[in-house]
PDB file of N, CA and C in Angstrom:
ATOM      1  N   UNK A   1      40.467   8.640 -20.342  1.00  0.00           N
ATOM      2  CA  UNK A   1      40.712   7.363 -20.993  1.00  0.00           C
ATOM      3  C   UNK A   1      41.862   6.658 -20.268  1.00  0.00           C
ATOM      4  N   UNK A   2      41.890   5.294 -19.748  1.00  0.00           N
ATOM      5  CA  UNK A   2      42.740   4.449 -19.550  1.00  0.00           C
ATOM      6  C   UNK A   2      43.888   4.676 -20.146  1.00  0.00           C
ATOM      7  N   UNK A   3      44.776   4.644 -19.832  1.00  0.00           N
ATOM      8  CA  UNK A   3      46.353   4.723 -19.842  1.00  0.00           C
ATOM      9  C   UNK A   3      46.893   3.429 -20.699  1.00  0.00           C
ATOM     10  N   UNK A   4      47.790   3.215 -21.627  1.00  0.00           N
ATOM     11  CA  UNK A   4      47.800   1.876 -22.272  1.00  0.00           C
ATOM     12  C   UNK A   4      49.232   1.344 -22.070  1.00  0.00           C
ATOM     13  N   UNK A   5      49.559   0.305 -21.470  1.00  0.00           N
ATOM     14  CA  UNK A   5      51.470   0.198 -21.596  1.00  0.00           C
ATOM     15  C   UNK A   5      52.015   0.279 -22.871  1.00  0.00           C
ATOM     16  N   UNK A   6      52.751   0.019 -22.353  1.00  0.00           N
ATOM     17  CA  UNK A   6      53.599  -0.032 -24.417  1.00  0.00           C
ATOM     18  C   UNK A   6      53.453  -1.491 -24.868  1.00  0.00           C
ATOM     19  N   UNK A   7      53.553  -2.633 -23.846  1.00  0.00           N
ATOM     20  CA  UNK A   7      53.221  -3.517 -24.628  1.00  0.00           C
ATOM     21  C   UNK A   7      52.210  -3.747 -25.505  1.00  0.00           C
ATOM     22  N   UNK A   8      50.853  -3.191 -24.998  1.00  0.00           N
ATOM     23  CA  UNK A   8      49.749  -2.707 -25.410  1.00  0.00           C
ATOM     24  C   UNK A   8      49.854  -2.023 -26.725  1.00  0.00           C
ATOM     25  N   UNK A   9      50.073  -0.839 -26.694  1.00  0.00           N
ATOM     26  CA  UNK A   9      50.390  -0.019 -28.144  1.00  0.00           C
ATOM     27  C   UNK A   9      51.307  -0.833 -28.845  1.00  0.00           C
ATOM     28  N   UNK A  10      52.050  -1.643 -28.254  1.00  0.00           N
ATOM     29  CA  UNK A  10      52.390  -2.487 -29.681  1.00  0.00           C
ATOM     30  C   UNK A  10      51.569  -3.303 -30.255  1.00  0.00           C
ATOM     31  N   UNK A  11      50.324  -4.240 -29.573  1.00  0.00           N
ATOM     32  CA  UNK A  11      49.497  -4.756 -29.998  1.00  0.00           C
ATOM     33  C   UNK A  11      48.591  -4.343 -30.890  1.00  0.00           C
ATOM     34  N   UNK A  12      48.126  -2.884 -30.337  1.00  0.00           N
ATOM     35  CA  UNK A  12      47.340  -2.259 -31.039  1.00  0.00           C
ATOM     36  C   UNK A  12      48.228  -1.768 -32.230  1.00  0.00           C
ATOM     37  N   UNK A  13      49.344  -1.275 -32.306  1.00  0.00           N
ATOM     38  CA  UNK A  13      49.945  -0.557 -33.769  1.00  0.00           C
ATOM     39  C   UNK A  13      49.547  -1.751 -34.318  1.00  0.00           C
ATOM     40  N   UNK A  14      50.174  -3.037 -34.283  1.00  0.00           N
ATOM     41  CA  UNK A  14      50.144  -3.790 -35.147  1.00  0.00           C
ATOM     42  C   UNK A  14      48.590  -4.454 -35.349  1.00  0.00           C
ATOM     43  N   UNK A  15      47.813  -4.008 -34.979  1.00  0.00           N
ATOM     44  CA  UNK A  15      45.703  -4.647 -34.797  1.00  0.00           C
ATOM     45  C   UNK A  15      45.627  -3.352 -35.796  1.00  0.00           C
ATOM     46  N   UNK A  16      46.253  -2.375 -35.831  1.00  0.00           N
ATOM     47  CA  UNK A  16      45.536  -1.108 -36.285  1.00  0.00           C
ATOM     48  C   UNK A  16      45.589  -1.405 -38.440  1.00  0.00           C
ATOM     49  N   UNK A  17      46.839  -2.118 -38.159  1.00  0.00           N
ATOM     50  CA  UNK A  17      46.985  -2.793 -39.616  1.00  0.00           C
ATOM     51  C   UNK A  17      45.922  -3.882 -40.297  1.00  0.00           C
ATOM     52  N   UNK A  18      45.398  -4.199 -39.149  1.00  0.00           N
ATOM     53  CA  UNK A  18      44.421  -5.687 -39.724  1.00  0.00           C
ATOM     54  C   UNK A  18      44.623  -6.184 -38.819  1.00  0.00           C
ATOM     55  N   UNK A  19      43.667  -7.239 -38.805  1.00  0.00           N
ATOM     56  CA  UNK A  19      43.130  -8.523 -38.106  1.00  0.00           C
ATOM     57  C   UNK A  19      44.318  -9.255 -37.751  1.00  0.00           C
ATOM     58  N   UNK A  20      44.890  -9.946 -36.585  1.00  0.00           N
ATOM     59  CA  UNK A  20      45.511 -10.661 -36.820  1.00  0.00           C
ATOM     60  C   UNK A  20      45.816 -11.549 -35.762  1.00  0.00           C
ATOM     61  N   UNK A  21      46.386 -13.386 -35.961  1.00  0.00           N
ATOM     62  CA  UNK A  21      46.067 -14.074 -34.682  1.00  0.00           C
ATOM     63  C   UNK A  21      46.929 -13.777 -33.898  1.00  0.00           C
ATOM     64  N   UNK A  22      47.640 -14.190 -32.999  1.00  0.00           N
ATOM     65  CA  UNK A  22      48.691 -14.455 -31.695  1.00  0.00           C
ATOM     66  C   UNK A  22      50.010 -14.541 -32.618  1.00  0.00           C
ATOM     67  N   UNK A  23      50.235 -15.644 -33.572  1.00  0.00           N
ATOM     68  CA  UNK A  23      51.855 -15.595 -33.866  1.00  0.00           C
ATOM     69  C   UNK A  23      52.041 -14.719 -34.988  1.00  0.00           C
ATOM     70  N   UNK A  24      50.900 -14.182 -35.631  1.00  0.00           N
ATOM     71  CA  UNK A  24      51.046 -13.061 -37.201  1.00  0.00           C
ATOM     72  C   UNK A  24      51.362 -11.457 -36.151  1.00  0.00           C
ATOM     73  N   UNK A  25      50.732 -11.390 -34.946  1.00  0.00           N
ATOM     74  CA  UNK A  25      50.918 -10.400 -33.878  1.00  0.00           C
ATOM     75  C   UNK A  25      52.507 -10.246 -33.662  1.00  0.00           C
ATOM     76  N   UNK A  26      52.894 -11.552 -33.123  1.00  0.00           N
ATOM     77  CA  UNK A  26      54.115 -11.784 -32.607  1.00  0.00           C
ATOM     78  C   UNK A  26      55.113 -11.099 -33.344  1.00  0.00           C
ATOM     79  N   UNK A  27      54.631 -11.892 -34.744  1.00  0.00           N
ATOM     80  CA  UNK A  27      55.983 -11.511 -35.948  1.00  0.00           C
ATOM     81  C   UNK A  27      55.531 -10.361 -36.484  1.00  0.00           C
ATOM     82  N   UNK A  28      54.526  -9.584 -36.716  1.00  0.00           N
ATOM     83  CA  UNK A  28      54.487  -8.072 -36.935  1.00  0.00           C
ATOM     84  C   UNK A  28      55.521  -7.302 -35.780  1.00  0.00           C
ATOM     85  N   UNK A  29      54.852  -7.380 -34.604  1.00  0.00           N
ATOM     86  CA  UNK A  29      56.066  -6.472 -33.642  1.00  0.00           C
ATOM     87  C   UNK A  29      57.155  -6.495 -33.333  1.00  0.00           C
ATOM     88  N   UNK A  30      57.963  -7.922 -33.740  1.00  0.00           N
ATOM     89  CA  UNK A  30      59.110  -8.187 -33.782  1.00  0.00           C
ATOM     90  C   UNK A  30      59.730  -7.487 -35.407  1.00  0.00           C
ATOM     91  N   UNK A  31      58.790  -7.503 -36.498  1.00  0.00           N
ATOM     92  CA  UNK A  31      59.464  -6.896 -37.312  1.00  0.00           C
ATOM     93  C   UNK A  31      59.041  -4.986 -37.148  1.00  0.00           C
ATOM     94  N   UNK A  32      58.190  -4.419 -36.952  1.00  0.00           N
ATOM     95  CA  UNK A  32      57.892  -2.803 -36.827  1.00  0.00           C
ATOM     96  C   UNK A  32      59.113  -2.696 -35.336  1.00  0.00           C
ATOM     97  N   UNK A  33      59.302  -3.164 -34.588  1.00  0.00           N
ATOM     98  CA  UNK A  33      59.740  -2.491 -33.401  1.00  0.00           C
ATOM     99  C   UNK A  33      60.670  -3.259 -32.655  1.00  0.00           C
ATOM    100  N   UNK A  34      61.167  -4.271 -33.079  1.00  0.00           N
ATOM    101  CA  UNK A  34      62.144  -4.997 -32.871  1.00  0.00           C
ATOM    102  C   UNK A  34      62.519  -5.914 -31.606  1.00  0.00           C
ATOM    103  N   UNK A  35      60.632  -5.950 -31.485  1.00  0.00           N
ATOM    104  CA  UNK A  35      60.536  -6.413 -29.659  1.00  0.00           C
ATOM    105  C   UNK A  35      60.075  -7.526 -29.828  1.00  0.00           C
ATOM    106  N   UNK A  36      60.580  -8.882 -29.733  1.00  0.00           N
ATOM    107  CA  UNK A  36      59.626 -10.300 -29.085  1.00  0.00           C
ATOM    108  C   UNK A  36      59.010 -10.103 -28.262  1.00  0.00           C
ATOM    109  N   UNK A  37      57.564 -10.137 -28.323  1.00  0.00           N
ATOM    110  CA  UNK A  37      56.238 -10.258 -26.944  1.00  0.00           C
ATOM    111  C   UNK A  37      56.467 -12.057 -26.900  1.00  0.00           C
ATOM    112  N   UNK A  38      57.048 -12.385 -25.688  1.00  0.00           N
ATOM    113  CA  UNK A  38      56.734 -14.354 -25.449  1.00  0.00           C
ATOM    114  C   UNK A  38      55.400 -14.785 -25.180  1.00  0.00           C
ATOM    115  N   UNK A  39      54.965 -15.547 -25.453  1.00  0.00           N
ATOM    116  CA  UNK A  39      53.614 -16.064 -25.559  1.00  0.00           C
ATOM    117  C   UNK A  39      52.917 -15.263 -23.768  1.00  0.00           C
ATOM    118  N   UNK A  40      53.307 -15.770 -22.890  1.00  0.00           N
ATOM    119  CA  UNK A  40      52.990 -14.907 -21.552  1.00  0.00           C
ATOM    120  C   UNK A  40      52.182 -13.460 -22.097  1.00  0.00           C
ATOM    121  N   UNK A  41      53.475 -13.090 -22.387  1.00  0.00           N
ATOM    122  CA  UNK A  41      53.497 -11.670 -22.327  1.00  0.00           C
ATOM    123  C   UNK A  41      52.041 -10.871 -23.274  1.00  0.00           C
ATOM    124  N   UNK A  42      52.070 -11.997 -24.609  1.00  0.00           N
ATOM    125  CA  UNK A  42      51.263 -11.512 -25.707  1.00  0.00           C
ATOM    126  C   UNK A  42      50.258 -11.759 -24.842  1.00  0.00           C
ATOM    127  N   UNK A  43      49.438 -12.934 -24.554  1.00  0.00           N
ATOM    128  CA  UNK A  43      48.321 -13.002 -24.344  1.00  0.00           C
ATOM    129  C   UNK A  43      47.589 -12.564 -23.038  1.00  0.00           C
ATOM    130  N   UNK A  44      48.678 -12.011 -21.952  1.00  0.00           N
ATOM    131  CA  UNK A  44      48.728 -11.402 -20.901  1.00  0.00           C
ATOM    132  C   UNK A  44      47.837  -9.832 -21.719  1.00  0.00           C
ATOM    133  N   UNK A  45      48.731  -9.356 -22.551  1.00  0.00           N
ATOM    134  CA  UNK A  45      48.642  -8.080 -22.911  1.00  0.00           C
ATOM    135  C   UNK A  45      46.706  -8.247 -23.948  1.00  0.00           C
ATOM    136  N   UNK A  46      46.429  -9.417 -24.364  1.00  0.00           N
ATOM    137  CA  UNK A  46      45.631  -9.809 -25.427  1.00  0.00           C
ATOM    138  C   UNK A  46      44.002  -9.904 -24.274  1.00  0.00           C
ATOM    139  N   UNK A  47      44.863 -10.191 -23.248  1.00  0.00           N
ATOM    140  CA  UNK A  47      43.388 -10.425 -22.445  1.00  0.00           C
ATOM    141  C   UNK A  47      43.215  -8.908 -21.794  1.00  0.00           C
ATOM    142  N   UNK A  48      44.151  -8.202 -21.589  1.00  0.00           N
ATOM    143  CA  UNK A  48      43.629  -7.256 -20.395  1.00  0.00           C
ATOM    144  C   UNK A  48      42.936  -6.016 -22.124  1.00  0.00           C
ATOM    145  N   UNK A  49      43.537  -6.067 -22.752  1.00  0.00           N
ATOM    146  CA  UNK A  49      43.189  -5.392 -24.011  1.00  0.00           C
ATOM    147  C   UNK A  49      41.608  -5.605 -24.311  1.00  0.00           C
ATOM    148  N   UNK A  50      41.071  -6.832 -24.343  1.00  0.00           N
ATOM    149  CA  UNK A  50      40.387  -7.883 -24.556  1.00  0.00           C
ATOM    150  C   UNK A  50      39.162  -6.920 -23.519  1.00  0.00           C
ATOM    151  N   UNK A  51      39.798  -7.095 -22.098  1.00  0.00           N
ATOM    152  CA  UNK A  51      38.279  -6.866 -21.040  1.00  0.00           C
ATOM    153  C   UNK A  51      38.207  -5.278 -21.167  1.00  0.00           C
ATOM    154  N   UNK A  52      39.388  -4.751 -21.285  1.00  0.00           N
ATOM    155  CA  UNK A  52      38.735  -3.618 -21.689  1.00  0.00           C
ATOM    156  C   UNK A  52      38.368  -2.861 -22.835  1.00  0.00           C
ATOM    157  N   UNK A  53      38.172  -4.000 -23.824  1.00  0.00           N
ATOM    158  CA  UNK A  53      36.806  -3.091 -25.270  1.00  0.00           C
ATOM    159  C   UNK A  53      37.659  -2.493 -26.071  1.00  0.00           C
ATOM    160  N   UNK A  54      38.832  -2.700 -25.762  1.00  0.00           N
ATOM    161  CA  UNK A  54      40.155  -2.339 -27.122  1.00  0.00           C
ATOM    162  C   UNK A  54      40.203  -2.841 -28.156  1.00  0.00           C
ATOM    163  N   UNK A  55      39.909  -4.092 -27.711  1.00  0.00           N
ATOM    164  CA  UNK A  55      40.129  -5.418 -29.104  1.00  0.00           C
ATOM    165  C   UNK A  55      39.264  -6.474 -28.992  1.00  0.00           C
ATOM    166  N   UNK A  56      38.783  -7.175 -29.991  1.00  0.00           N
ATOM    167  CA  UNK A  56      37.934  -8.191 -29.891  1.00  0.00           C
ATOM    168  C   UNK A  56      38.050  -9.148 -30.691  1.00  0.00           C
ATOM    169  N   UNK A  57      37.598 -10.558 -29.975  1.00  0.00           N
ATOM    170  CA  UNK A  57      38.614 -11.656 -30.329  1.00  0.00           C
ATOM    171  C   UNK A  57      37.444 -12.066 -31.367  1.00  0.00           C
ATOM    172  N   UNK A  58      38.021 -12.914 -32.493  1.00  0.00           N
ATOM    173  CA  UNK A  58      36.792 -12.643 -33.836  1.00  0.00           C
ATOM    174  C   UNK A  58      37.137 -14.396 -33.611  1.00  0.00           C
ATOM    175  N   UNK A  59      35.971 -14.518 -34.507  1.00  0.00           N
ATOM    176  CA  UNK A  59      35.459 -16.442 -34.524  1.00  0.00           C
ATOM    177  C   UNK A  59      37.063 -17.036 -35.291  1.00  0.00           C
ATOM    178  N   UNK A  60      37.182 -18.434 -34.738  1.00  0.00           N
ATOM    179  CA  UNK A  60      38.459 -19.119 -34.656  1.00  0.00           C
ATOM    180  C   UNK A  60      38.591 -19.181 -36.358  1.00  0.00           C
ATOM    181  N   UNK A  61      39.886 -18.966 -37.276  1.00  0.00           N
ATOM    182  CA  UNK A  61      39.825 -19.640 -38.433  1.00  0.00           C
ATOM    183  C   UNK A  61      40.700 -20.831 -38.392  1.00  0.00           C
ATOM    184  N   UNK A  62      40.575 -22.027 -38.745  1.00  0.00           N
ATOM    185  CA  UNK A  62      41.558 -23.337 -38.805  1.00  0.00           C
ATOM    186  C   UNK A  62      42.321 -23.021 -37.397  1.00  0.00           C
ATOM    187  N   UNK A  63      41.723 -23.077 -36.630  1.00  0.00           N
ATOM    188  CA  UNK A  63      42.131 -23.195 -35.339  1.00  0.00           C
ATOM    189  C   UNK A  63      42.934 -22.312 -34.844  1.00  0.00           C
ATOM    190  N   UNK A  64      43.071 -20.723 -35.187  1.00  0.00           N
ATOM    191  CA  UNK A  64      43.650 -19.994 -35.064  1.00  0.00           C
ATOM    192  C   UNK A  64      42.246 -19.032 -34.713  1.00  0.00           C
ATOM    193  N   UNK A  65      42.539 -18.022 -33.919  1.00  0.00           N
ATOM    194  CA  UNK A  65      41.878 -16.890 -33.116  1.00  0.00           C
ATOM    195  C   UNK A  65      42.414 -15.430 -33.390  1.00  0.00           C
ATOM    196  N   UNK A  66      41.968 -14.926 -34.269  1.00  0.00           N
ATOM    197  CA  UNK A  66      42.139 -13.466 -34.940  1.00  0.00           C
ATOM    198  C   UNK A  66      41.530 -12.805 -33.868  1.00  0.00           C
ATOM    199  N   UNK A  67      42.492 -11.487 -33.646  1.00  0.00           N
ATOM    200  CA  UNK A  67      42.245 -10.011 -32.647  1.00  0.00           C
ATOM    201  C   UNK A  67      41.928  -9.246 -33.776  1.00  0.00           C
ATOM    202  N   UNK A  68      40.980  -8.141 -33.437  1.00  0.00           N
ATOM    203  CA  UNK A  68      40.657  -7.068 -34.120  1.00  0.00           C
ATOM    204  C   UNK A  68      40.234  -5.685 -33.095  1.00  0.00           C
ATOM    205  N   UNK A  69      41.111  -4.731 -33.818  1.00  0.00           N
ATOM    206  CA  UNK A  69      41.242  -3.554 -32.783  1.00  0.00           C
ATOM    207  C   UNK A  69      39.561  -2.840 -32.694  1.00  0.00           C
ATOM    208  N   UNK A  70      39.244  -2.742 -31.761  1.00  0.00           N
ATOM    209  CA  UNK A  70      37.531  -1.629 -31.906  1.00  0.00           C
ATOM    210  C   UNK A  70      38.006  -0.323 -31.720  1.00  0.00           C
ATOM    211  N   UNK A  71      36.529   0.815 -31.954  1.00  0.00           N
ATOM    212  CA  UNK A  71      36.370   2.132 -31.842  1.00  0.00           C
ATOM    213  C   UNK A  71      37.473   2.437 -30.941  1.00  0.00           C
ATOM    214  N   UNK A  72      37.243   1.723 -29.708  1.00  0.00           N
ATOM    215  CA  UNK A  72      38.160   2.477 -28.569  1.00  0.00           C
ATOM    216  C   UNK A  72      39.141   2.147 -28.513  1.00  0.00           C
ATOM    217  N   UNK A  73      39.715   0.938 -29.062  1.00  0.00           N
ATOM    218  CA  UNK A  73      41.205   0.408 -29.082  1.00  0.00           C
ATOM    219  C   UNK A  73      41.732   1.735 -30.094  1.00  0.00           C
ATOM    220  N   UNK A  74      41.319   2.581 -31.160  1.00  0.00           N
ATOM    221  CA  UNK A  74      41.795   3.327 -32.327  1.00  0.00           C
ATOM    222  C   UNK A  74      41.828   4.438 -31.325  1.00  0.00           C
ATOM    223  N   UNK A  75      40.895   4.528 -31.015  1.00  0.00           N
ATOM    224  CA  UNK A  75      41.137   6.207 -29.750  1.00  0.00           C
ATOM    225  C   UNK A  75      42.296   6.067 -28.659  1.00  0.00           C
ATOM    226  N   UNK A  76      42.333   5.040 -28.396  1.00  0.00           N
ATOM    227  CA  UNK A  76      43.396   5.078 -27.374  1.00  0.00           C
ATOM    228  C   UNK A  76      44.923   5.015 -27.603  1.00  0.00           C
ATOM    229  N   UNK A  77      44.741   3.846 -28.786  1.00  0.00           N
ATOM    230  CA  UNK A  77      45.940   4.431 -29.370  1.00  0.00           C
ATOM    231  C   UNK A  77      46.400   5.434 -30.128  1.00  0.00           C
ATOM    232  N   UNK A  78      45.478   6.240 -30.556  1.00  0.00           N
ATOM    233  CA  UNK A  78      45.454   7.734 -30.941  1.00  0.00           C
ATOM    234  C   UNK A  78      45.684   8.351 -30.214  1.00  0.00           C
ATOM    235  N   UNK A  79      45.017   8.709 -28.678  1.00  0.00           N
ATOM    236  CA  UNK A  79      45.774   9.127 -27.802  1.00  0.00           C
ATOM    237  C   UNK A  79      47.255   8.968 -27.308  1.00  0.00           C
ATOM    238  N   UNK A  80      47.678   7.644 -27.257  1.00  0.00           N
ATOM    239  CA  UNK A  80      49.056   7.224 -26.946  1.00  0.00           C
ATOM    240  C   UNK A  80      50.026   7.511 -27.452  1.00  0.00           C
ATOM    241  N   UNK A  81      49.873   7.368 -28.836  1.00  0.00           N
ATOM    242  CA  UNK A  81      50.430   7.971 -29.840  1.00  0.00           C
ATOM    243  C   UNK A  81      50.930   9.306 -29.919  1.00  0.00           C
ATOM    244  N   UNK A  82      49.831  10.189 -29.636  1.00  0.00           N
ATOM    245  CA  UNK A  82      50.102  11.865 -29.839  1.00  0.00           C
ATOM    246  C   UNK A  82      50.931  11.764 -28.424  1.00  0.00           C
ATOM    247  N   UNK A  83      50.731  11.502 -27.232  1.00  0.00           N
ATOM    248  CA  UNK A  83      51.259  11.712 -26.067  1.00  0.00           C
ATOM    249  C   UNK A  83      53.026  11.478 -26.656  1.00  0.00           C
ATOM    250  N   UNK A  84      53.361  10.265 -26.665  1.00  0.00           N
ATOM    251  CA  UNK A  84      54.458   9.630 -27.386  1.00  0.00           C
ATOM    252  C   UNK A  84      55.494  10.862 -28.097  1.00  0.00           C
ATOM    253  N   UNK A  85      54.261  11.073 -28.982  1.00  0.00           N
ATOM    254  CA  UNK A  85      55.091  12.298 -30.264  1.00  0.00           C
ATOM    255  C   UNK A  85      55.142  13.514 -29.514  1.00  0.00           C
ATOM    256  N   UNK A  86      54.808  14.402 -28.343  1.00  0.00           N
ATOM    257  CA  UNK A  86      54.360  15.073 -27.765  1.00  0.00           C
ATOM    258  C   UNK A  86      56.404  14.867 -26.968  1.00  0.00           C
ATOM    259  N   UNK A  87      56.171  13.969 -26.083  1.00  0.00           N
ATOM    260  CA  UNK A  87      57.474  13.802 -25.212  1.00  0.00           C
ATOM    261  C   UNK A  87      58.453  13.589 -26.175  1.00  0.00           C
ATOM    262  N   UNK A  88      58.702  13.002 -27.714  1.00  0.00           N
ATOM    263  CA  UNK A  88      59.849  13.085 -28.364  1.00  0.00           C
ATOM    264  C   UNK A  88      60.359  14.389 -28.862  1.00  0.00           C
ATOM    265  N   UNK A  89      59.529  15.446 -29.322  1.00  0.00           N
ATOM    266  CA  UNK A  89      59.189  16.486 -29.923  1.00  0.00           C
ATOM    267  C   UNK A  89      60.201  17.049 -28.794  1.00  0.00           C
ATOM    268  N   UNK A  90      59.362  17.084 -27.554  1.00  0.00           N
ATOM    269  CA  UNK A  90      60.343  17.957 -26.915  1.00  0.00           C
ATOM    270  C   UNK A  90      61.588  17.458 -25.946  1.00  0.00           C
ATOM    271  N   UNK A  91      61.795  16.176 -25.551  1.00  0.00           N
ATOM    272  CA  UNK A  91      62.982  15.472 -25.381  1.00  0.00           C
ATOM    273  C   UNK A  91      63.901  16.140 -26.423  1.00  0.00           C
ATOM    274  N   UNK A  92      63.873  15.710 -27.652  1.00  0.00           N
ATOM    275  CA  UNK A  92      64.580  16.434 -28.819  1.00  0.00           C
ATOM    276  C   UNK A  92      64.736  17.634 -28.537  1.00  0.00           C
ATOM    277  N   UNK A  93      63.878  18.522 -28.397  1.00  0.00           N
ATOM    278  CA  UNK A  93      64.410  20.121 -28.306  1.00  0.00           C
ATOM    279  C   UNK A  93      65.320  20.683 -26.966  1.00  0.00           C
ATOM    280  N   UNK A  94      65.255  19.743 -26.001  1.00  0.00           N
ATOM    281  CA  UNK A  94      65.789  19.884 -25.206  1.00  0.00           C
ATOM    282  C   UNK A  94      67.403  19.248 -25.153  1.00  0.00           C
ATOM    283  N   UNK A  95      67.703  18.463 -25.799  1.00  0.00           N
ATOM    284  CA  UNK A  95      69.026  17.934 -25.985  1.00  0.00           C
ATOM    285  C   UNK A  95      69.037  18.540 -27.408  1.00  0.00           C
ATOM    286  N   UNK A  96      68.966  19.180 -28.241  1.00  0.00           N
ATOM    287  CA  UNK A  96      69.105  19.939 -28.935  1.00  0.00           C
ATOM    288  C   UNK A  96      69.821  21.223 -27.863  1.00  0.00           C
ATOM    289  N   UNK A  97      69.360  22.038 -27.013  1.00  0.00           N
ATOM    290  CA  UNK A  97      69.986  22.960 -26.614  1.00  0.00           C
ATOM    291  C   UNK A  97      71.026  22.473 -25.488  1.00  0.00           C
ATOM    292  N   UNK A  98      70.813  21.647 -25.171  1.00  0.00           N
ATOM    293  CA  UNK A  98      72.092  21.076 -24.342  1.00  0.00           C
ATOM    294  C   UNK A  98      72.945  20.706 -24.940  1.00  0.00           C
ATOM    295  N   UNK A  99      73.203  20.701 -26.487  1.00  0.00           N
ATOM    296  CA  UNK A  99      73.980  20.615 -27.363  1.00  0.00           C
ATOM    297  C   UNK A  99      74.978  21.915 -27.489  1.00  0.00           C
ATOM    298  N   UNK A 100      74.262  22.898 -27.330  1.00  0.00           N
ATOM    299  CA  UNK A 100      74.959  24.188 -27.244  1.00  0.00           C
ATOM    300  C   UNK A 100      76.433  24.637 -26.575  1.00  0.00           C
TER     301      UNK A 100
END
């Protein structure tokens, strides 16, 4: 499976919650993770997400364009995820004994 950046897994954490357009995106990840994506950046991250079958862009409401995460956008960030928890788990155990 494709490798996902983090800008990415932030898109997806916050798609994994619900549907949501470009600035409800914005202000979810700025509030879970304390990161502004700038418009660039979001829709940079919205298209490459986009061609590869992660997420799919759903019919416009009042002129707004809702993302919704697919099958493989949930696997991948399932994967990313465990990887993630995998390197903290043991980062931690390791400055844990360098604590010693």
């Amino acid at each position: 499976m494709k490798q996902i950046s983090d800008r990415a897994a932030l898109v997806l954490t916050s798609l994994a919650g619900g549907d949501k357009h470009a600035y409800a995106l914005t202000k979810d990840v700025q509030e879970f993770a304390s990161v502004t994506l700038g418009p660039g950046t979001l829709y940079a991250a919205l298209t490459r997400l986009q061609r590869d079958g992660l997420i799919e862009r759903l019919e416009a409401e009042d002129r707004r364009c809702p993302y919704r995460i697919t099958q493989a956008g949930r696997e991948a960030l399932a994967q990313r995820l465990a990887e993630s928890s995998r390197l903290a788990s043991l980062g931690l155990q390791r400055m844990a004994l360098g604590d010693r």
